[in-house]
N, C-alpha and C. Protein backbone atom coordinates (compact mmCIF):
# COMPACT_ATOMS: atom_id res chain seq x y z
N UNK A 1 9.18 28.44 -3.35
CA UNK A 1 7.81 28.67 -3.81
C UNK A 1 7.13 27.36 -4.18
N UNK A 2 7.84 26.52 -4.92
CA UNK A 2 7.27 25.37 -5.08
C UNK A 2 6.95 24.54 -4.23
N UNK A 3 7.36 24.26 -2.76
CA UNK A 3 6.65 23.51 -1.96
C UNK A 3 6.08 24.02 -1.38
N UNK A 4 5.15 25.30 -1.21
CA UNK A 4 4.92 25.88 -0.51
C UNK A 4 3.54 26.09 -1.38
N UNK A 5 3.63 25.92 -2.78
CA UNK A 5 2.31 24.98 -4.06
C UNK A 5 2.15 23.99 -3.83
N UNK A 6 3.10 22.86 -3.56
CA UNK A 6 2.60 21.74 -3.28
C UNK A 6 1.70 21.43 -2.13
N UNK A 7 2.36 22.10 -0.65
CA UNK A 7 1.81 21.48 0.04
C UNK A 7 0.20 22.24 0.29
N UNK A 8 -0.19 23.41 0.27
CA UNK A 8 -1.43 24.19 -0.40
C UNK A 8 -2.12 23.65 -1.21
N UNK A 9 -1.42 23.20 -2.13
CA UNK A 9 -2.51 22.09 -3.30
C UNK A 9 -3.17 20.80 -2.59
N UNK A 10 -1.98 20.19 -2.03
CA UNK A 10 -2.75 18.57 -1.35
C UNK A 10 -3.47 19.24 -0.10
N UNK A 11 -3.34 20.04 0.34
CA UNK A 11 -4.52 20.59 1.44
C UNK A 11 -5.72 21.42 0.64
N UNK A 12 -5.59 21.83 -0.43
CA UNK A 12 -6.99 21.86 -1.06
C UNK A 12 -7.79 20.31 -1.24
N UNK A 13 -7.21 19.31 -1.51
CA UNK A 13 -8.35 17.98 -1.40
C UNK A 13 -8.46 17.88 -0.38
N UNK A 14 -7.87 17.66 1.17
CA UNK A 14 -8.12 17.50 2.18
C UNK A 14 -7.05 17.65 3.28
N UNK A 15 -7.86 18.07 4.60
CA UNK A 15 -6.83 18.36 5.95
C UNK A 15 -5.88 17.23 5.90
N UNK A 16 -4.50 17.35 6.19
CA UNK A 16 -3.67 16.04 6.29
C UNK A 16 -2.38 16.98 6.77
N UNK A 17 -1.49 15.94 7.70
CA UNK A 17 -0.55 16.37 8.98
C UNK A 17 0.81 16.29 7.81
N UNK A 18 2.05 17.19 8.21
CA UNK A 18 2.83 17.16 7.23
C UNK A 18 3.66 15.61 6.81
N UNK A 19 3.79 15.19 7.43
CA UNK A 19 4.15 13.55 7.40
C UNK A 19 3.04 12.53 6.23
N UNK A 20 1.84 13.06 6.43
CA UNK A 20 1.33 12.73 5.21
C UNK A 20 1.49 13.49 3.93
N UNK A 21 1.37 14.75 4.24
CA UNK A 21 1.82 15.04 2.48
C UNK A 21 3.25 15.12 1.94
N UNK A 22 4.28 14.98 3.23
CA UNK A 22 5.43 13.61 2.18
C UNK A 22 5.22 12.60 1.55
N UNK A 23 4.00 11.73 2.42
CA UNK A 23 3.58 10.31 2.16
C UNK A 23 3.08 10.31 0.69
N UNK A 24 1.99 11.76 0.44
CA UNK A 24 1.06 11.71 -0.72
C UNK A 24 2.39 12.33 -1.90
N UNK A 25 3.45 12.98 -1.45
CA UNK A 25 4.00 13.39 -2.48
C UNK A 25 5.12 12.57 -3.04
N UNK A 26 5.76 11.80 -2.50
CA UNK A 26 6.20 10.44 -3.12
C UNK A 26 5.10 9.56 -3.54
N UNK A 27 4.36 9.43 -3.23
CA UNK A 27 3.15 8.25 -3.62
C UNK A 27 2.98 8.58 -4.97
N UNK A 28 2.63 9.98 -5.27
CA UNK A 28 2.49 10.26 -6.39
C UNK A 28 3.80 10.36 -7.44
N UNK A 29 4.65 10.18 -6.93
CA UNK A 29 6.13 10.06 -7.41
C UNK A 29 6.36 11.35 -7.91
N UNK A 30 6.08 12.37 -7.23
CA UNK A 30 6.58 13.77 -7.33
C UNK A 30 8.37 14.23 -7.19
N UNK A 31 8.35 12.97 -6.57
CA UNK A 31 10.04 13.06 -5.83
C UNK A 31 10.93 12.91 -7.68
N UNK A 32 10.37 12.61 -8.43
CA UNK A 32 11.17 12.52 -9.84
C UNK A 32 11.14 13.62 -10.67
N UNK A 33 10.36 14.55 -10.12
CA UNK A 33 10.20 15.87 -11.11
C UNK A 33 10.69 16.91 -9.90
N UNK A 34 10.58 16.94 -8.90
CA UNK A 34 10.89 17.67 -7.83
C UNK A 34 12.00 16.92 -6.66
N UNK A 35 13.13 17.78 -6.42
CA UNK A 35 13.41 17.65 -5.04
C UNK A 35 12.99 17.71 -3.71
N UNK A 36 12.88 16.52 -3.17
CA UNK A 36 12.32 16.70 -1.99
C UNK A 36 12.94 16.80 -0.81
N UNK A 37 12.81 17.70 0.18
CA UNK A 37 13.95 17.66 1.31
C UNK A 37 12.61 17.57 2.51
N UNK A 38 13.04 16.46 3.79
CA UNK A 38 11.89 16.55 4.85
C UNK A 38 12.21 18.29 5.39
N UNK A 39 12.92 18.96 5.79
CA UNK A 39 13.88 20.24 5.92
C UNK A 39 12.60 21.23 5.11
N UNK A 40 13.09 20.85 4.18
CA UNK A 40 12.12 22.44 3.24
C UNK A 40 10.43 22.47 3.79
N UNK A 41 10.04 20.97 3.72
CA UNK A 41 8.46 20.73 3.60
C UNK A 41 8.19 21.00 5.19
N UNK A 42 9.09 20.69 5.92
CA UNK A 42 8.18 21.23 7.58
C UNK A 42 8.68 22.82 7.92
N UNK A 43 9.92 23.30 7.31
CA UNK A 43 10.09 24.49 6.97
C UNK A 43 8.88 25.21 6.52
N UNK A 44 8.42 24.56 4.70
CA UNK A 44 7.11 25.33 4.28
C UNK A 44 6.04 25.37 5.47
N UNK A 45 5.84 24.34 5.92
CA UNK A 45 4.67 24.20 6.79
C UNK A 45 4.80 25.09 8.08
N UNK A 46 5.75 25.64 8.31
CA UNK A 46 5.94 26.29 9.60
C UNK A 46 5.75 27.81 9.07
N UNK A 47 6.47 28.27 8.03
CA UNK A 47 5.79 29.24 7.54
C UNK A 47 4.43 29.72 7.04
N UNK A 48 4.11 29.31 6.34
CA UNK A 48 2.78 28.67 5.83
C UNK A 48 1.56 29.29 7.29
N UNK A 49 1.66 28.59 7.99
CA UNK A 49 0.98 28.60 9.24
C UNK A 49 1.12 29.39 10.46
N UNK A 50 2.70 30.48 9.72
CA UNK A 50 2.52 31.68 10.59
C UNK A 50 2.07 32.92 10.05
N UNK A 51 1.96 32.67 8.51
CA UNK A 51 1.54 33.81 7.65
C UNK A 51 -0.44 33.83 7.82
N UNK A 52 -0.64 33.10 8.61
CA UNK A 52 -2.23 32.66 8.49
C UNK A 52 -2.67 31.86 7.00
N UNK A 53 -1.66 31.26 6.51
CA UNK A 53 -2.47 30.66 5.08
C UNK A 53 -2.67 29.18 5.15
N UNK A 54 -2.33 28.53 6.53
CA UNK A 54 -3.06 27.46 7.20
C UNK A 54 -3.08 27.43 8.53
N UNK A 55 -4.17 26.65 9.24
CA UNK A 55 -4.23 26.77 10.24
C UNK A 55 -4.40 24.96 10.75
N UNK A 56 -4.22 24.60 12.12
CA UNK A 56 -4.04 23.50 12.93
C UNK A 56 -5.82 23.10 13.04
N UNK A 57 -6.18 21.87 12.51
CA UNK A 57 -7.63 21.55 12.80
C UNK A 57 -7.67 20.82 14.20
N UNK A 58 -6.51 19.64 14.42
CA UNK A 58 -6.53 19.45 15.78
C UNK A 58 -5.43 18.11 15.50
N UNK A 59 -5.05 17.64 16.53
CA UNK A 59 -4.29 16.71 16.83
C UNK A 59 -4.23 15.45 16.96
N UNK A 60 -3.25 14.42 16.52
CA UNK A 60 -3.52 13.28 16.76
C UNK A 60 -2.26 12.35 17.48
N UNK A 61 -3.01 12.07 18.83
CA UNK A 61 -1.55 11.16 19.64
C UNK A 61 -1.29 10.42 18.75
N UNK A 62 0.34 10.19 19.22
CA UNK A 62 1.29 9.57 18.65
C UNK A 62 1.49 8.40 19.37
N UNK A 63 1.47 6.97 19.74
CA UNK A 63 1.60 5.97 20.84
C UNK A 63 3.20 6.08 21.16
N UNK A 64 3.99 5.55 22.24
CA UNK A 64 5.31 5.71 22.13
C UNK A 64 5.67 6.82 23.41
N UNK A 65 6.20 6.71 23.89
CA UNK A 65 7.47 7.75 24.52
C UNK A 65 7.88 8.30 23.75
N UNK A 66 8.15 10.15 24.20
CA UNK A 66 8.60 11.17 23.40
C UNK A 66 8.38 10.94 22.11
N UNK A 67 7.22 11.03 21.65
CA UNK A 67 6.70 11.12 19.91
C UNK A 67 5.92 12.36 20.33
N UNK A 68 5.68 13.28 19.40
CA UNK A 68 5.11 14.33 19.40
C UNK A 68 3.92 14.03 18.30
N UNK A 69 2.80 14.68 18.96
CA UNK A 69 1.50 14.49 18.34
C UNK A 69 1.59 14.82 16.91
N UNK A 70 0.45 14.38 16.43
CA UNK A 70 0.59 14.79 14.23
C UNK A 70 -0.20 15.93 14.52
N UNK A 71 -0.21 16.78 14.09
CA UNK A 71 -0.75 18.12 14.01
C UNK A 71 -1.39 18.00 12.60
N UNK A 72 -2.83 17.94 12.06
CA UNK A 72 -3.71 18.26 11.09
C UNK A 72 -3.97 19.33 10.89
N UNK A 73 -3.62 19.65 9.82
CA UNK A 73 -4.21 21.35 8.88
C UNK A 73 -4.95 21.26 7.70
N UNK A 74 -5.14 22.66 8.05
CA UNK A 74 -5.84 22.90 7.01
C UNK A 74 -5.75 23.80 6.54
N UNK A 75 -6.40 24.53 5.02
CA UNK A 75 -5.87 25.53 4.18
C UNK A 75 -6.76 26.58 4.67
N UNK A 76 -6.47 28.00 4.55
CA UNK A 76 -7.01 28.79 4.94
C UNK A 76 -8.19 29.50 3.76
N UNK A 77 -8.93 30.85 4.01
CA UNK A 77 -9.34 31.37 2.99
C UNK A 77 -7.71 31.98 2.17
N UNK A 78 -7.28 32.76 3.49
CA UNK A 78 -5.98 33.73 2.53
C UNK A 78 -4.65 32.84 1.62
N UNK A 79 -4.78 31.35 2.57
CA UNK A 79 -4.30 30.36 1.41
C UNK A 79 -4.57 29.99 0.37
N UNK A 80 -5.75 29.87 0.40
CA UNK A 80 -6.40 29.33 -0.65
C UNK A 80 -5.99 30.20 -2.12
N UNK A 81 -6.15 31.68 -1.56
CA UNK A 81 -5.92 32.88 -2.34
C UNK A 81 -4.44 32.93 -2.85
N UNK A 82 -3.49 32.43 -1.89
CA UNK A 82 -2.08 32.40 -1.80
C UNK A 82 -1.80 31.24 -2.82
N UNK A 83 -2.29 30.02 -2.90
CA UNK A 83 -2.13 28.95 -3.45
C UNK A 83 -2.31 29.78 -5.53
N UNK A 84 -3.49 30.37 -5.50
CA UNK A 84 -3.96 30.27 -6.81
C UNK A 84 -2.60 31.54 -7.41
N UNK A 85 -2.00 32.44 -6.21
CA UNK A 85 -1.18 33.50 -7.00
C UNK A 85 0.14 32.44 -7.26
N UNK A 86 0.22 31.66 -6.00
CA UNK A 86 1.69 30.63 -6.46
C UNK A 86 1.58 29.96 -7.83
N UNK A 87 0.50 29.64 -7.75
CA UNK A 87 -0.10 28.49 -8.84
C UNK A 87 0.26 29.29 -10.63
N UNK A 88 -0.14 30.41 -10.71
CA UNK A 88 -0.27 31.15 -11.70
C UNK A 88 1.41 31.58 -12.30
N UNK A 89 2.23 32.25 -11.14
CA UNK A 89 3.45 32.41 -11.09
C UNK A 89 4.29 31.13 -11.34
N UNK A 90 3.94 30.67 -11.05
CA UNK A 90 4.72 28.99 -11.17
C UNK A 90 4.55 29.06 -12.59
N UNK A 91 3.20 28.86 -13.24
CA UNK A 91 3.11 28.46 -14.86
C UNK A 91 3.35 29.10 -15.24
N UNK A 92 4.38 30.50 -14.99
CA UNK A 92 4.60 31.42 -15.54
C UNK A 92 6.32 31.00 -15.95
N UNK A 93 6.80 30.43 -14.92
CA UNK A 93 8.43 30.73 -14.97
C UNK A 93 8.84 29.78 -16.26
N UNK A 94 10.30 30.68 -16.78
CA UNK A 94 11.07 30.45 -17.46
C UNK A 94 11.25 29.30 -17.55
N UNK A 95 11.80 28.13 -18.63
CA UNK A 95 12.52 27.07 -18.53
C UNK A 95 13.83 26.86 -19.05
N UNK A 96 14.51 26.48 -18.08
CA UNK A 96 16.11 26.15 -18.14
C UNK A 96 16.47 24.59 -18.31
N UNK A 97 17.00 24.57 -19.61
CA UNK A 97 17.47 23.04 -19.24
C UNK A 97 18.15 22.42 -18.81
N UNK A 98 18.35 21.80 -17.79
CA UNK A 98 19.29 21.71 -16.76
C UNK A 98 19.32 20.24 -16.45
N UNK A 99 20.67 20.03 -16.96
CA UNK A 99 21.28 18.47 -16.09
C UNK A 99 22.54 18.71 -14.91
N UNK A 100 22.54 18.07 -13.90
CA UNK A 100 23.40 18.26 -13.19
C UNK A 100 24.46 18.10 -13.37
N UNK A 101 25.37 17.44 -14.33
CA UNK A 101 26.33 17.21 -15.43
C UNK A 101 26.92 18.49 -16.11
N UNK A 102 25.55 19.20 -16.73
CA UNK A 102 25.76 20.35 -17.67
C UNK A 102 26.65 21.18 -17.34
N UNK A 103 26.53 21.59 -15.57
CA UNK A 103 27.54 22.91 -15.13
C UNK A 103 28.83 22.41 -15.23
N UNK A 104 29.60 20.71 -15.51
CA UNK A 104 30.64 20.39 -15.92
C UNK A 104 31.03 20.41 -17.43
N UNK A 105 30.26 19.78 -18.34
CA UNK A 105 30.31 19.83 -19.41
C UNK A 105 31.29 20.43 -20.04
N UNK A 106 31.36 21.93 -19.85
CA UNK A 106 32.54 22.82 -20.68
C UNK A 106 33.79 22.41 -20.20
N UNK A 107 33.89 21.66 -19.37
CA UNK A 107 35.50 21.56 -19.02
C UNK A 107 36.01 20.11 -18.95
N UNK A 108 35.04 19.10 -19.70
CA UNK A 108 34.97 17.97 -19.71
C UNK A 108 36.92 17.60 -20.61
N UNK A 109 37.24 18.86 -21.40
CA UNK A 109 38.64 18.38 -21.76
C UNK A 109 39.64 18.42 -20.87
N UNK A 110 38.67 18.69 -19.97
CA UNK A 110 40.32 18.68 -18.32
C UNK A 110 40.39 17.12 -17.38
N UNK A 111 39.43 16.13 -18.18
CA UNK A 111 38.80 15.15 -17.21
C UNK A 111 39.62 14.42 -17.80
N UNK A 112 39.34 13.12 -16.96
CA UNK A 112 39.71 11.81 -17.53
C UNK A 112 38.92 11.01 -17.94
N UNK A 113 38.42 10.64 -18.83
CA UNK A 113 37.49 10.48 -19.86
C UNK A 113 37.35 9.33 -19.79
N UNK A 114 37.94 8.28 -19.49
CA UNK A 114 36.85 7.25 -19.25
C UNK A 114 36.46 7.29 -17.52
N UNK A 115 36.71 8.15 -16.94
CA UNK A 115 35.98 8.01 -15.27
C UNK A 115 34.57 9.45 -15.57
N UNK A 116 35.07 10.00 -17.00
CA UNK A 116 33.49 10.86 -17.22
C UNK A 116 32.37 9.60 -17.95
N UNK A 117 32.84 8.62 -18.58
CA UNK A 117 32.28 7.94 -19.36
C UNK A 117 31.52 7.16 -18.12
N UNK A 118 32.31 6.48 -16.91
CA UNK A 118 31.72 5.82 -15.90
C UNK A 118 30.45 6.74 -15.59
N UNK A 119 30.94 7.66 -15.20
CA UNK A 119 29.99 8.86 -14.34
C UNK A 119 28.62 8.71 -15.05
N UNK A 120 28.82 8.69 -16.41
CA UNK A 120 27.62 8.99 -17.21
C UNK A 120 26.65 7.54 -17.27
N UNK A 121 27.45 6.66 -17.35
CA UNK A 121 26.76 5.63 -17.13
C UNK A 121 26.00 5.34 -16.17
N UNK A 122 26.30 5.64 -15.12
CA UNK A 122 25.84 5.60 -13.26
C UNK A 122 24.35 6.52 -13.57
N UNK A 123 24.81 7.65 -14.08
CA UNK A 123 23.07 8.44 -14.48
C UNK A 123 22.50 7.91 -15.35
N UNK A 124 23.24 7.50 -16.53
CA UNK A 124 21.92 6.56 -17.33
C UNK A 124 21.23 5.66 -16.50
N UNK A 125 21.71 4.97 -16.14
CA UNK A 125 21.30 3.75 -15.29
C UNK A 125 20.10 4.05 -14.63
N UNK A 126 20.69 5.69 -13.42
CA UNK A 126 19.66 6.09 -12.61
C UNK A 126 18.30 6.40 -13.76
N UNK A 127 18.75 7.19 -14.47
CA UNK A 127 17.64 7.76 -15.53
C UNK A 127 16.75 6.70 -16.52
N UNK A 128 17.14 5.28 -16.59
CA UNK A 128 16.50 4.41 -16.87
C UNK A 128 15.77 3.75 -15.83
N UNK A 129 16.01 3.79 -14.63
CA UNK A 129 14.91 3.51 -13.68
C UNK A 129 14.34 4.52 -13.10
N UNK A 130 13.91 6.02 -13.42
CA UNK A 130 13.05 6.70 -13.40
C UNK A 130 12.05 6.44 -14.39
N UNK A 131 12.54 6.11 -15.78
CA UNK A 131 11.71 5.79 -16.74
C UNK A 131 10.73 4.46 -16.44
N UNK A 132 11.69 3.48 -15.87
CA UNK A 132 10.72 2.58 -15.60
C UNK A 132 9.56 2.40 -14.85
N UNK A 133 9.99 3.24 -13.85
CA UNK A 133 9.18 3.67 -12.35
C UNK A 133 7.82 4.37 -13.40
N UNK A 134 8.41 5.49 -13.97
CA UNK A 134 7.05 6.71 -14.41
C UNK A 134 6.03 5.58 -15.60
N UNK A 135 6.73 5.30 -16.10
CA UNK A 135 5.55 3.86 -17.31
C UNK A 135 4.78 2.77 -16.17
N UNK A 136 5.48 2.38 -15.43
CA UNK A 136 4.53 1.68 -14.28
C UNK A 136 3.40 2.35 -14.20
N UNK A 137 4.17 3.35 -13.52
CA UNK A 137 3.06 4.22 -12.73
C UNK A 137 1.72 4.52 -13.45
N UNK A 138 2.01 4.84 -15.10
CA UNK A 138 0.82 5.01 -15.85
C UNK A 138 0.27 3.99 -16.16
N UNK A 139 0.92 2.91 -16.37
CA UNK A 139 0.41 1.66 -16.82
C UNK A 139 -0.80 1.65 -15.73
N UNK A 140 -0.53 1.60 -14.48
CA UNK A 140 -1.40 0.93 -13.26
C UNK A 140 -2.28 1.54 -12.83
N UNK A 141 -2.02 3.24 -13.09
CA UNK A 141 -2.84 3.94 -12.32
C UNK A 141 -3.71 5.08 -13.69
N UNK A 142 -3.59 5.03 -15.00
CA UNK A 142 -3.50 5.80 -15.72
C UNK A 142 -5.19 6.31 -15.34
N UNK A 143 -6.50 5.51 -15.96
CA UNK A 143 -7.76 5.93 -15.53
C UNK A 143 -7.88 6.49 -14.33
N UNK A 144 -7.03 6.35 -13.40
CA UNK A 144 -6.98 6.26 -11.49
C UNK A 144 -6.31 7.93 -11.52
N UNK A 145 -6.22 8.67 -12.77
CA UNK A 145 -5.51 10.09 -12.31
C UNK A 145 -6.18 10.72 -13.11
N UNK A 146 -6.24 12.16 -12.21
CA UNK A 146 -6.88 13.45 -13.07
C UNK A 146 -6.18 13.62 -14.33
N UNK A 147 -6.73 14.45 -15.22
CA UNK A 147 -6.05 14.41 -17.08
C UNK A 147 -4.63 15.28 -16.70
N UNK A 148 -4.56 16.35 -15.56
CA UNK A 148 -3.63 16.99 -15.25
C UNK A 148 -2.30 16.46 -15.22
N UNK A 149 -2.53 15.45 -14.23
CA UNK A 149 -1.40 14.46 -13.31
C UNK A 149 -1.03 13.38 -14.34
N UNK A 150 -2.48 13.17 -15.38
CA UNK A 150 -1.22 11.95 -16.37
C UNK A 150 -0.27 13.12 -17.28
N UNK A 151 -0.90 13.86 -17.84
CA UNK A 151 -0.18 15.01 -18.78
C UNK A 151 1.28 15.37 -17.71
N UNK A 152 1.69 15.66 -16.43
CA UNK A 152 2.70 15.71 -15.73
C UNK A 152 3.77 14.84 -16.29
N UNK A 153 3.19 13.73 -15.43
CA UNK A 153 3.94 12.21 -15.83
C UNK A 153 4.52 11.80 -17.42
N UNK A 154 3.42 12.40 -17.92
CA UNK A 154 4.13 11.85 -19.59
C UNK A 154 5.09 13.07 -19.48
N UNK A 155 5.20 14.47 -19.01
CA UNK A 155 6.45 15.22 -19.36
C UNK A 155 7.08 14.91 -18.54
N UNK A 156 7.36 14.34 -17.72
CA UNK A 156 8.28 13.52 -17.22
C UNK A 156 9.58 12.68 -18.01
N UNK A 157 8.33 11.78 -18.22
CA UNK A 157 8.83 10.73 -19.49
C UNK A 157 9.12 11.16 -20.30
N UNK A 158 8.72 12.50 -20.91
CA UNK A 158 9.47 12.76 -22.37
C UNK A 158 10.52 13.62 -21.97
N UNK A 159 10.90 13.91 -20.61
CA UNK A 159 12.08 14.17 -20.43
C UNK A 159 13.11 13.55 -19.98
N UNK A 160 12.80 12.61 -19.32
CA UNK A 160 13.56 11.56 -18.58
C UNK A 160 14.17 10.85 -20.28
N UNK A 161 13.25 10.41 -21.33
CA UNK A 161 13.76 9.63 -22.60
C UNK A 161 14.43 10.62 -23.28
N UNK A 162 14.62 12.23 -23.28
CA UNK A 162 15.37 12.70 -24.09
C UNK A 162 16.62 12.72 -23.43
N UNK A 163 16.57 12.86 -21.82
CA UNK A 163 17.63 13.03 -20.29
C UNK A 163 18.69 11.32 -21.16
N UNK A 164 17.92 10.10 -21.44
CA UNK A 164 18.43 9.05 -21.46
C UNK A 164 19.07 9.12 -22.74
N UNK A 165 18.61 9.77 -23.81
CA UNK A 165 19.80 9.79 -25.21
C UNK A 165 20.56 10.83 -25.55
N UNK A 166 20.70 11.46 -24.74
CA UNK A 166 21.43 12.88 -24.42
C UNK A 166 22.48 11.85 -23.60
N UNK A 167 22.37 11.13 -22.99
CA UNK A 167 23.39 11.03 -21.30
C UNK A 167 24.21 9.64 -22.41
N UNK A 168 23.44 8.87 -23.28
CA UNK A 168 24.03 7.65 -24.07
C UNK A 168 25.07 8.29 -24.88
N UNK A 169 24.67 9.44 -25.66
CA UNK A 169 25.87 10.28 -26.41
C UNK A 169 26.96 10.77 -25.88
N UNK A 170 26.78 11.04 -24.50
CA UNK A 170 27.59 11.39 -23.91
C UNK A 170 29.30 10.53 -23.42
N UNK A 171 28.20 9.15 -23.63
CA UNK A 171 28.47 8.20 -22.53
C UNK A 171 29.89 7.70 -24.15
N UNK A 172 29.25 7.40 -25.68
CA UNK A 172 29.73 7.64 -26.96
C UNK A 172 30.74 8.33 -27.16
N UNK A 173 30.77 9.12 -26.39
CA UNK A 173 31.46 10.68 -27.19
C UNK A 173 32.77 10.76 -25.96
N UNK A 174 32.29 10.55 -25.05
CA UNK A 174 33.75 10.01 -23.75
C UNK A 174 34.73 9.34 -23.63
N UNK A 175 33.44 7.97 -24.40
CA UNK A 175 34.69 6.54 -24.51
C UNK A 175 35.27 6.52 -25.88
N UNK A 176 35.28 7.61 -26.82
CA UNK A 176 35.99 7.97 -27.84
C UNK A 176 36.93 8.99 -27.70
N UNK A 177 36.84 9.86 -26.38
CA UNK A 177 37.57 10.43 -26.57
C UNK A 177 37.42 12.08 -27.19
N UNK A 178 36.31 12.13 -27.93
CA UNK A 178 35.76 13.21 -28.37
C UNK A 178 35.91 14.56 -27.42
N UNK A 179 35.67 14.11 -25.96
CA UNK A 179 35.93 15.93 -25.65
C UNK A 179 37.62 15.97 -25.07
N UNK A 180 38.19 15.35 -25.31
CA UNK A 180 39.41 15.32 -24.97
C UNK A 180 40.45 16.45 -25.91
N UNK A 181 40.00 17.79 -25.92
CA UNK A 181 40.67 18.49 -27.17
C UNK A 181 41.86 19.23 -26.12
N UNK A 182 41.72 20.49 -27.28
CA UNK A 182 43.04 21.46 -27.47
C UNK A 182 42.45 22.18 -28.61
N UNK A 183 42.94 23.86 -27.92
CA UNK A 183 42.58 24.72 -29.16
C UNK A 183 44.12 24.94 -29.76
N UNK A 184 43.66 25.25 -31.05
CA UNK A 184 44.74 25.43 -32.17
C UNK A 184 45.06 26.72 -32.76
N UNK A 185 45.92 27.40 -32.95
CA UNK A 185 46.96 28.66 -33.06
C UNK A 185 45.64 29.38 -33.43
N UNK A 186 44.74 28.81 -34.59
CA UNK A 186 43.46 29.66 -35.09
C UNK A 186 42.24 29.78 -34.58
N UNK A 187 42.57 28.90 -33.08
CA UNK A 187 41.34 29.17 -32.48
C UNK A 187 40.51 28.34 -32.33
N UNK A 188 40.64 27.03 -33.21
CA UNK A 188 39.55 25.83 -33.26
C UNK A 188 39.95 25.01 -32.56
N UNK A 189 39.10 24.04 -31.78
CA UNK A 189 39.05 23.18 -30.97
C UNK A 189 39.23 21.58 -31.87
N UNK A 190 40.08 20.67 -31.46
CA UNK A 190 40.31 19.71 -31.98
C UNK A 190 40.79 18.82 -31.29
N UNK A 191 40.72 17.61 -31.71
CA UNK A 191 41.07 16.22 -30.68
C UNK A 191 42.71 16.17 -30.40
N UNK A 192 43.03 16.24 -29.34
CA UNK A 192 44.19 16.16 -29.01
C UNK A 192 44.94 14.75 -29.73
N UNK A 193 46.28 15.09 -29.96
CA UNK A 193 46.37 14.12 -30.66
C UNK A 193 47.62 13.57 -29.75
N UNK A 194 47.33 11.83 -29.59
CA UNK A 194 48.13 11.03 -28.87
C UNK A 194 49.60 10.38 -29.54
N UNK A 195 50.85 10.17 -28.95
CA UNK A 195 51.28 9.51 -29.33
C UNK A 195 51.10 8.00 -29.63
N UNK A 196 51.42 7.83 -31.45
CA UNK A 196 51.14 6.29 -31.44
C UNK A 196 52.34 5.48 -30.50
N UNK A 197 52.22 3.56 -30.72
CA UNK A 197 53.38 2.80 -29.97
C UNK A 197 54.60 2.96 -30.98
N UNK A 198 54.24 3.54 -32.28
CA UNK A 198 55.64 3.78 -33.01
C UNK A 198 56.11 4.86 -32.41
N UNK A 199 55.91 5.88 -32.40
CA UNK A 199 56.14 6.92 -31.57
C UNK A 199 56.85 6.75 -30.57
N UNK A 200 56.74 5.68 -29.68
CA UNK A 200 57.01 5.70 -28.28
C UNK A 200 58.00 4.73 -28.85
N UNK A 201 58.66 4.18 -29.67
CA UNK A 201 59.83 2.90 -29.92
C UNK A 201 60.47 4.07 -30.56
């Protein structure tokens, strides 16, 4: 459903071939709040345009051997109509908070804890250069966007900075050892406990 809003929305400002509204939807750095697959978006577009909710305005050669022409669309009336029920349903749905990490999480005492501690680091990292990317972006372009699209971007950012001290605790709580437990005769969960080097002499 969601690309199928997106690409309906950037054809409400204007006709443009699906290769451009990849172009416009990374440009806008949509690719950080959304997954983007080329697969789904010429998928949407192929549907899209058999349901009648866009139609082909006309074509543009491609220079080259075997390149296939850009095909320009445009939104329909019954799209247009289609766009505003997606649009509504969308601001409707539930929110789940979801890190890709999370569906591991519960079983993090079966791991090896400092290659979870690496792991976590590798996403901070990533998740600190989303942050950097999205503050650019406002820095440069902030007057240059509708009030909509900056309000996006800052929830972005205020998720990407909570995504970044959530993933640091993690990263804390690994290289200590913290989820490394064992439940106990009564049921409570507690840090497994290691032999010391006296122990082992």
């Amino acid at each position: 459903m969601s690309m199928k809003l997106m690409i309906l929305g950037l054809l409400l400002e204007k006709d443009r071939h699906p290769y451009e509204i990849r172009l416009t939807m990374v440009g806008r750095n949509w690719n950080y709040a959304f997954r983007l697959r080329d697969g789904s978006l010429y998928y949407a577009v192929d549907q899209l345009r058999e349901h009648g909710l866009i139609e082909a305005v006309h074509t543009v050669p491609v220079p080259g051997e075997h390149r296939p022409d850009k095909t320009i669309y445009r939104i329909t009336h019954a799209g247009r109509q289609e766009f505003d029920r997606l649009m509504y349903a969308q601001l409707e749905q539930p929110s789940y908070p979801h890190h890709p990490m999370m569906l591991a999480m519960p079983f993090l005492r079966h791991a090896d804890q400092a290659r979870v501690a690496e792991i976590a680091a590798r996403q901070l990292a990533a998740c600190e250069e989303r942050i950097a990317t999205l503050e650019a972006v406002l820095e440069a372009k902030d007057k240059r966007l509708p009030s909509s699209s900056q309000r996006n971007i800052r929830g972005m950012l205020a998720l990407g900075i909570a995504e970044r001290d959530w993933l640091r605790t993690v990263i804390d709580e690994a290289r200590s050892g913290a989820y490394d437990e064992e439940r106990t005769d009564d049921g409570e969960w507690v840090r497994k406990t290691r032999p010391t080097d006296d122990q082992h002499e």
